[in-house]
N, C-alpha and C. Protein backbone atom coordinates (compact mmCIF):
# COMPACT_ATOMS: atom_id res chain seq x y z
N UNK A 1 0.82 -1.19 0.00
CA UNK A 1 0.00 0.00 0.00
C UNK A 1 0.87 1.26 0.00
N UNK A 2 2.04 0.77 0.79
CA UNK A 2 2.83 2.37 0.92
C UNK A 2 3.60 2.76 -1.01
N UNK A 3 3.72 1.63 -1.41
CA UNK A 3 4.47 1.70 -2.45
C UNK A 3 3.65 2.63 -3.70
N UNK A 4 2.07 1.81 -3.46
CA UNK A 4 1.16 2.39 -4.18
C UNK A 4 0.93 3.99 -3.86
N UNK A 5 1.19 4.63 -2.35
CA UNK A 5 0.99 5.94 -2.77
C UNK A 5 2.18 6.68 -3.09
N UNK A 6 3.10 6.12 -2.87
CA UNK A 6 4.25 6.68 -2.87
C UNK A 6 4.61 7.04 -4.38
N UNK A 7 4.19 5.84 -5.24
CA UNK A 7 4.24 6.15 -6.78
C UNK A 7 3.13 6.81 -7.11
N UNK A 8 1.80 7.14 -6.28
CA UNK A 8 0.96 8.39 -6.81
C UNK A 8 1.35 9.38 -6.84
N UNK A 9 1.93 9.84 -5.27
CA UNK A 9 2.53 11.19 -4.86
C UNK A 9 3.51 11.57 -6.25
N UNK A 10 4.44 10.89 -6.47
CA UNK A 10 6.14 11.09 -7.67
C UNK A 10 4.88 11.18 -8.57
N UNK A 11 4.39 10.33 -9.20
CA UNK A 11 3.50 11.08 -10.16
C UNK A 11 2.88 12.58 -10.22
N UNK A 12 1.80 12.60 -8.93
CA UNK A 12 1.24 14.26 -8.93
C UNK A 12 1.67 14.79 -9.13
N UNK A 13 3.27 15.35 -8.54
CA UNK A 13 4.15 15.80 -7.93
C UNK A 13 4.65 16.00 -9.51
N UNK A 14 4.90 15.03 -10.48
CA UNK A 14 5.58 15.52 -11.81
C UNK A 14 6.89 14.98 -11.70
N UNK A 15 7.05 14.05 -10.95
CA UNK A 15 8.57 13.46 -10.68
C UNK A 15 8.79 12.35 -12.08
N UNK A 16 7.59 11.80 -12.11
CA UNK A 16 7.47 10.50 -12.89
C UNK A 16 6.28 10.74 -13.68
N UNK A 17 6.15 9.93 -14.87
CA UNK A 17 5.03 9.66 -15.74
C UNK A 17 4.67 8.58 -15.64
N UNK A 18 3.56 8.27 -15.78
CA UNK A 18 2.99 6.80 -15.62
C UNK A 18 3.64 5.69 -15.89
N UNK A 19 4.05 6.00 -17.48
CA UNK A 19 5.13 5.22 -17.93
C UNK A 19 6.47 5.05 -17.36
N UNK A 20 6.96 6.11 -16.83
CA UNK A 20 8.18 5.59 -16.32
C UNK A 20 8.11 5.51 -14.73
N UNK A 21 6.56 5.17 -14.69
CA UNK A 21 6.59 4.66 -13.26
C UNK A 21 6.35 2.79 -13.24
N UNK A 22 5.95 2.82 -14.31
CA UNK A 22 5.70 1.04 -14.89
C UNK A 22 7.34 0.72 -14.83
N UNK A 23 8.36 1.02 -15.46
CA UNK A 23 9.22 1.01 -16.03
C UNK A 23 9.70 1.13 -14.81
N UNK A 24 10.13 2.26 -13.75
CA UNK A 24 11.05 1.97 -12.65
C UNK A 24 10.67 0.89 -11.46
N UNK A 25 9.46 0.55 -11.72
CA UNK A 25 8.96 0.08 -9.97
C UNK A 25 8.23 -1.21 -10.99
N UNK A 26 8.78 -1.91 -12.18
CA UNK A 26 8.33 -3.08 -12.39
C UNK A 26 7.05 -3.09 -12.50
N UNK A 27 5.82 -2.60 -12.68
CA UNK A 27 4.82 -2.90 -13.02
C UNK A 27 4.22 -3.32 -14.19
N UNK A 28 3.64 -4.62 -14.47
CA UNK A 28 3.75 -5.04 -16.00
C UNK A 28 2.34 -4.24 -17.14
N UNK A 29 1.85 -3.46 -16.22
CA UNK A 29 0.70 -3.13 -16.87
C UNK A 29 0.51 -1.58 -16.53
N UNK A 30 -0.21 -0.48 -17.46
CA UNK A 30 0.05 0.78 -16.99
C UNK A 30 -1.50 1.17 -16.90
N UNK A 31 -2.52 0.30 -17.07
CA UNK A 31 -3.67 0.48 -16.09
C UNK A 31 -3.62 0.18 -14.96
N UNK A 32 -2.86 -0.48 -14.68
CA UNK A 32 -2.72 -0.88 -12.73
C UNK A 32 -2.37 0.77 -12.25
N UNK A 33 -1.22 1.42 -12.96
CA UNK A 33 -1.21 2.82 -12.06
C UNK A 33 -2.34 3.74 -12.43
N UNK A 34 -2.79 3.43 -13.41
CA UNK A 34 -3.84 4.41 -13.64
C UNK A 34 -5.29 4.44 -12.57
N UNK A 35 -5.33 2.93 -12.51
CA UNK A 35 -5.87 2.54 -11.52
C UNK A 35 -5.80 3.08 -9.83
N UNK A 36 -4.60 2.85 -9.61
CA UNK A 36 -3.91 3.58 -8.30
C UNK A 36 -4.14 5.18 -8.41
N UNK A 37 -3.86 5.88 -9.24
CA UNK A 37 -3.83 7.79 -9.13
C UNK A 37 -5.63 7.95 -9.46
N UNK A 38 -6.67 6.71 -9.70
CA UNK A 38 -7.67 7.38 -9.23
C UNK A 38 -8.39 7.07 -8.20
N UNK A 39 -7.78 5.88 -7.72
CA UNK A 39 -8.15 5.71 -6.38
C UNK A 39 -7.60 6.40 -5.04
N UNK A 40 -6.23 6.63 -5.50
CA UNK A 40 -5.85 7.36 -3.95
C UNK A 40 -5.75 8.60 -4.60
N UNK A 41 -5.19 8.92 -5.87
CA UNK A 41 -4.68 10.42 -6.00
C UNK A 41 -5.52 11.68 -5.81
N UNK A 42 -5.38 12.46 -6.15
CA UNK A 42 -5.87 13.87 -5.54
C UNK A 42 -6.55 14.73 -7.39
N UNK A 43 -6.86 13.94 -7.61
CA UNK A 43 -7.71 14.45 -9.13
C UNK A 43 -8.66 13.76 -9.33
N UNK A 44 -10.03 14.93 -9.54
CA UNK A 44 -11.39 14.53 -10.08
C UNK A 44 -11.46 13.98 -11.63
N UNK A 45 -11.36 12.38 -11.57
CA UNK A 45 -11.62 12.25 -13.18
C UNK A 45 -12.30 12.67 -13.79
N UNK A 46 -13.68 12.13 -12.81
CA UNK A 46 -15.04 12.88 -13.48
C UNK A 46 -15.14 14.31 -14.20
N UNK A 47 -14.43 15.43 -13.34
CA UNK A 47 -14.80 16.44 -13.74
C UNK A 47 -13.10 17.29 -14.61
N UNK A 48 -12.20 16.46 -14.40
CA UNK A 48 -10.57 16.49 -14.93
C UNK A 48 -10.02 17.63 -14.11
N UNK A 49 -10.65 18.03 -12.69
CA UNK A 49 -10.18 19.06 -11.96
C UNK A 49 -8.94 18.40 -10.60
N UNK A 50 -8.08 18.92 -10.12
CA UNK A 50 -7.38 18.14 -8.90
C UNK A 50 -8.08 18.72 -8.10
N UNK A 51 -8.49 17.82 -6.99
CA UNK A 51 -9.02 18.16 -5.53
C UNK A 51 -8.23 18.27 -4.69
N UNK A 52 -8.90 19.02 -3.38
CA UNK A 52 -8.15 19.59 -2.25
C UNK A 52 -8.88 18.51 -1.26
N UNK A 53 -9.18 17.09 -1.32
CA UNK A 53 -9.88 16.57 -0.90
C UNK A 53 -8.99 16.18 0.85
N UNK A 54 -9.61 15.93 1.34
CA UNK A 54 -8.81 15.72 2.79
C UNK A 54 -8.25 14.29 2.87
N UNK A 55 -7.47 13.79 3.26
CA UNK A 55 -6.64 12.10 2.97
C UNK A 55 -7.71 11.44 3.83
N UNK A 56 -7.23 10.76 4.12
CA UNK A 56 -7.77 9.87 5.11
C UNK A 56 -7.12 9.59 6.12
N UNK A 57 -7.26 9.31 7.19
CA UNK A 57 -6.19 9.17 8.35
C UNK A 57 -5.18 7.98 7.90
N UNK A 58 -5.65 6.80 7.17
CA UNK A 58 -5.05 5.79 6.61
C UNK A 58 -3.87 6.36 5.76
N UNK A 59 -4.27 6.77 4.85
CA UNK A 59 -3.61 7.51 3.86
C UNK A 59 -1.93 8.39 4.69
N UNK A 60 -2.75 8.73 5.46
CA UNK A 60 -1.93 10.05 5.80
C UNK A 60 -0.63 9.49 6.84
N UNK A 61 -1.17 8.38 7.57
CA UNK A 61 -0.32 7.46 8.26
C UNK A 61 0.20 6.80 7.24
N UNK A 62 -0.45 6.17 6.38
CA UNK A 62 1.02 5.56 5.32
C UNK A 62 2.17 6.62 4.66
N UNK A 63 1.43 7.68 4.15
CA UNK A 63 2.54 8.44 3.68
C UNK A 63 3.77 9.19 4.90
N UNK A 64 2.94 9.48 6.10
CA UNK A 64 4.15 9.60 6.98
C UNK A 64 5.29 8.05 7.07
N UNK A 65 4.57 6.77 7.67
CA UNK A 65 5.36 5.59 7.37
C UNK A 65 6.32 5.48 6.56
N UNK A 66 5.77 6.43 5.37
CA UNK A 66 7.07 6.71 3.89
C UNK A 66 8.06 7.57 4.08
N UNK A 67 7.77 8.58 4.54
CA UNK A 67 8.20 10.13 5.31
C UNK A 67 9.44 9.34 6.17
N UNK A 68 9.14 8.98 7.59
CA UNK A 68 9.73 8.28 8.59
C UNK A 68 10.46 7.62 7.90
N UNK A 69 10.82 5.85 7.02
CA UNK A 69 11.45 5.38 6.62
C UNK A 69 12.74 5.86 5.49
N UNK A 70 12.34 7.34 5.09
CA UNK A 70 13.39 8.17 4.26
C UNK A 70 14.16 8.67 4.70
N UNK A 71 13.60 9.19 5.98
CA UNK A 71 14.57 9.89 6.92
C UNK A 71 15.56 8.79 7.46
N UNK A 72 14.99 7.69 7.82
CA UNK A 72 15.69 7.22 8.64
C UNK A 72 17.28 6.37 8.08
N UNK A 73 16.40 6.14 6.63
CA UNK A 73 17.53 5.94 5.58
C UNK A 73 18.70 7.03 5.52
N UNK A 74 18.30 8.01 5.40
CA UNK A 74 19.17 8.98 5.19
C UNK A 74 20.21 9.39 6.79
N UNK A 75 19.27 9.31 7.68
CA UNK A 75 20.27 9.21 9.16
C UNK A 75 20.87 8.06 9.14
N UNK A 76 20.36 6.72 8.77
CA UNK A 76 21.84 5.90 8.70
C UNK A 76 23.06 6.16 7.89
N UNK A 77 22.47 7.27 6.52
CA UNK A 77 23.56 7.22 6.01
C UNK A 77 24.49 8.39 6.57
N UNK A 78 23.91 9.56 6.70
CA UNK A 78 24.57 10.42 7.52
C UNK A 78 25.53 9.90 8.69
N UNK A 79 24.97 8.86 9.18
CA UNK A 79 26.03 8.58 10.50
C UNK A 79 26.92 7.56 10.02
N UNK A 80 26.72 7.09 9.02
CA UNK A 80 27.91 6.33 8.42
C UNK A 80 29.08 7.26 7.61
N UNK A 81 28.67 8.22 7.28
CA UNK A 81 29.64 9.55 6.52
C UNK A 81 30.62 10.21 7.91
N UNK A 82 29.76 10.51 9.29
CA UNK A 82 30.13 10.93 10.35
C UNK A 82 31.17 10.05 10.70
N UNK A 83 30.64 8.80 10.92
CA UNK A 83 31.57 7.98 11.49
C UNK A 83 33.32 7.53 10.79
N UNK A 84 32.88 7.56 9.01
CA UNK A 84 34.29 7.60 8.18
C UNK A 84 34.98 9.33 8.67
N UNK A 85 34.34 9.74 8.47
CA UNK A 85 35.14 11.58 9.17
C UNK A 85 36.13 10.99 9.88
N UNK A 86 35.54 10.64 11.23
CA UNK A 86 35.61 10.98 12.81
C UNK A 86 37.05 9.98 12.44
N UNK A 87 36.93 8.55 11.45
CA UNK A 87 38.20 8.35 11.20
C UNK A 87 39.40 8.17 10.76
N UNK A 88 38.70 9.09 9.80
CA UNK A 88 39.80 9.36 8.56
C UNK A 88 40.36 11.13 9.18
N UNK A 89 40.08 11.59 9.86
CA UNK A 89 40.52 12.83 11.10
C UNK A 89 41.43 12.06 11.97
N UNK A 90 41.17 10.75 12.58
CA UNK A 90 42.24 10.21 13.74
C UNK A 90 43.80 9.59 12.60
N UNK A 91 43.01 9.23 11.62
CA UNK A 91 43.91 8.79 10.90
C UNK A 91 45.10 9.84 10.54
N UNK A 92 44.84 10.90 9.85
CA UNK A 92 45.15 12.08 9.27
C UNK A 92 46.35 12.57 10.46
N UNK A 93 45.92 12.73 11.29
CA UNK A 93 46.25 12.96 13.14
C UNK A 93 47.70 12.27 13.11
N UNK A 94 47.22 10.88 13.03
CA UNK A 94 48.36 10.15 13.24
C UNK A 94 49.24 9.70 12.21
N UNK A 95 49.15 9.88 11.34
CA UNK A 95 49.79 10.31 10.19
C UNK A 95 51.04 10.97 10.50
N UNK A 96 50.49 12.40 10.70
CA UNK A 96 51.27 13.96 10.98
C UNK A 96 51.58 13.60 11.86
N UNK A 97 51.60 12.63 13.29
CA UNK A 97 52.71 12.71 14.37
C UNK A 97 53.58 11.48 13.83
N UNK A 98 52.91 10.82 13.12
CA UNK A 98 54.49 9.99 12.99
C UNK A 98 55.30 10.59 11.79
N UNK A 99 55.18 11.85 10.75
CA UNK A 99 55.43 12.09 10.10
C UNK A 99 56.78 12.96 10.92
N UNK A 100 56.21 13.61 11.91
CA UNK A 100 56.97 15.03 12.32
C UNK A 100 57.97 13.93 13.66
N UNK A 101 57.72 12.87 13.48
CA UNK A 101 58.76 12.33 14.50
C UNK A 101 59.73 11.90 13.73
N UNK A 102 59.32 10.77 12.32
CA UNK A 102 60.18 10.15 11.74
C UNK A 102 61.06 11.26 10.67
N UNK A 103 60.61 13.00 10.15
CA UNK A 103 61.76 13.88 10.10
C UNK A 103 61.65 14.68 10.66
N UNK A 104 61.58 14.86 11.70
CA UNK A 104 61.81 16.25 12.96
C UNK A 104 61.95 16.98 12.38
N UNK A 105 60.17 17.52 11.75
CA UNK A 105 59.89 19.04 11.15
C UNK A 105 58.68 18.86 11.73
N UNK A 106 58.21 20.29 12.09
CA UNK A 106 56.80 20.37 13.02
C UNK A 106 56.11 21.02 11.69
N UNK A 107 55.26 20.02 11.04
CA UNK A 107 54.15 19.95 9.96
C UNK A 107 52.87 20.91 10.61
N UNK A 108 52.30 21.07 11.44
CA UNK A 108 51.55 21.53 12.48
C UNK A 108 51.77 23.25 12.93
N UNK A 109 53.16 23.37 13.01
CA UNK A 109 53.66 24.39 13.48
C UNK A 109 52.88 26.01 12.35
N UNK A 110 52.59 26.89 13.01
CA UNK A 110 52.14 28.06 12.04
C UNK A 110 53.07 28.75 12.11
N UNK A 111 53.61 28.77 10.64
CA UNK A 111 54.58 29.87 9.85
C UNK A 111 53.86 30.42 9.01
N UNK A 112 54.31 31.57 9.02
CA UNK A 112 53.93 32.76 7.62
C UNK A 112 53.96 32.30 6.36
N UNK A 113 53.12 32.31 5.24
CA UNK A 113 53.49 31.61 4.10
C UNK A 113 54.74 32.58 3.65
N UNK A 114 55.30 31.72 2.73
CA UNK A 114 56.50 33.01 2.14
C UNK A 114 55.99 34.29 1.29
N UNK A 115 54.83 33.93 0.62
CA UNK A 115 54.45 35.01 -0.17
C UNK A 115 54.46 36.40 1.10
N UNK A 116 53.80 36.18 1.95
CA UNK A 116 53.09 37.36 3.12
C UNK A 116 54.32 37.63 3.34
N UNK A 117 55.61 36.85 3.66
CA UNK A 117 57.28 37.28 4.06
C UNK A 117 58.11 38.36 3.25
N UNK A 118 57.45 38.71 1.64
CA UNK A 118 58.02 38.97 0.48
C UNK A 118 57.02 40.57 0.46
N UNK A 119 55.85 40.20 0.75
CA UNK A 119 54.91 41.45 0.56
C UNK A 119 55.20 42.37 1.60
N UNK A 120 55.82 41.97 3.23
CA UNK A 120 56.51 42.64 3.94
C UNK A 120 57.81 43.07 3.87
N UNK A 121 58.23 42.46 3.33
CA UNK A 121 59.76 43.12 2.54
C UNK A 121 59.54 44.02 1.98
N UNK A 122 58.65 44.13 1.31
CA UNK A 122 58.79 45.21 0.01
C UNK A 122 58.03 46.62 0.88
N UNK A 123 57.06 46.62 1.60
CA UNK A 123 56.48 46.93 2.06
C UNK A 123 57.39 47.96 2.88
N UNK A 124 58.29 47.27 3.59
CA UNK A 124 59.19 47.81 4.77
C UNK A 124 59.94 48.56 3.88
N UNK A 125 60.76 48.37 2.74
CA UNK A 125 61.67 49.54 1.89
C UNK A 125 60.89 50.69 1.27
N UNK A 126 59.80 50.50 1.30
CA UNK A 126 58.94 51.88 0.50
C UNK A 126 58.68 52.62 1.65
């Protein structure tokens, strides 16, 4: 059921055409969706107008169910991006201390770039 509104909504919405809603989500027949956008969708066939009709509590709980499960997709993926950060940062870290041990140069250390060293030179003789 959730699938069915979910491919009404991408339809209304102008995401998808009927046809390439057969075509992405496997449906072997393109009266089955036609079927679906006039049973749940939000357009008067009868009169070829879209309605402002109110959902149904059913309705409205499945499409949140859809809502909820996107998000939650997307927070797993977010915390899987967080979590490569958090250690490709420790990595990076330790990198630069074994770098600045194995040639005792402080990589870390803030020096002036040379350009800013050159623009004060010139700076100071005028």
């Amino acid at each position: 059921m959730s699938l069915k509104l979910e491919i009404v909504q991408e339809i209304e919405q102008g995401q998808l055409t009927v046809t390439q809603a057969t075509k992405n989500y496997g449906i072997q027949c393109r009266k089955t969706v036609v079927q679906w956008l006039r049973k749940f969708g939000n357009f008067d066939w009868e009169n070829q107008i879209p309605l402002k009709m109110e959902k149904t509590p059913e309705q409205k709980i499945m499409e949140l169910e859809v809502q909820v499960k996107l998000l939650e997709k997307q927070k797993a993926f977010l915390e899987r991006q967080a979590f490569v950060a958090d250690k490709k940062a420790i990595l990076f870290d330790m990198m630069i201390d074994l770098a600045e041990k194995e040639y005792q140069i402080d990589i870390r250390k803030n020096s002036v770039p040379e350009q800013s060293i050159i623009s004060k030179q010139k700076s100071n003789k005028q």
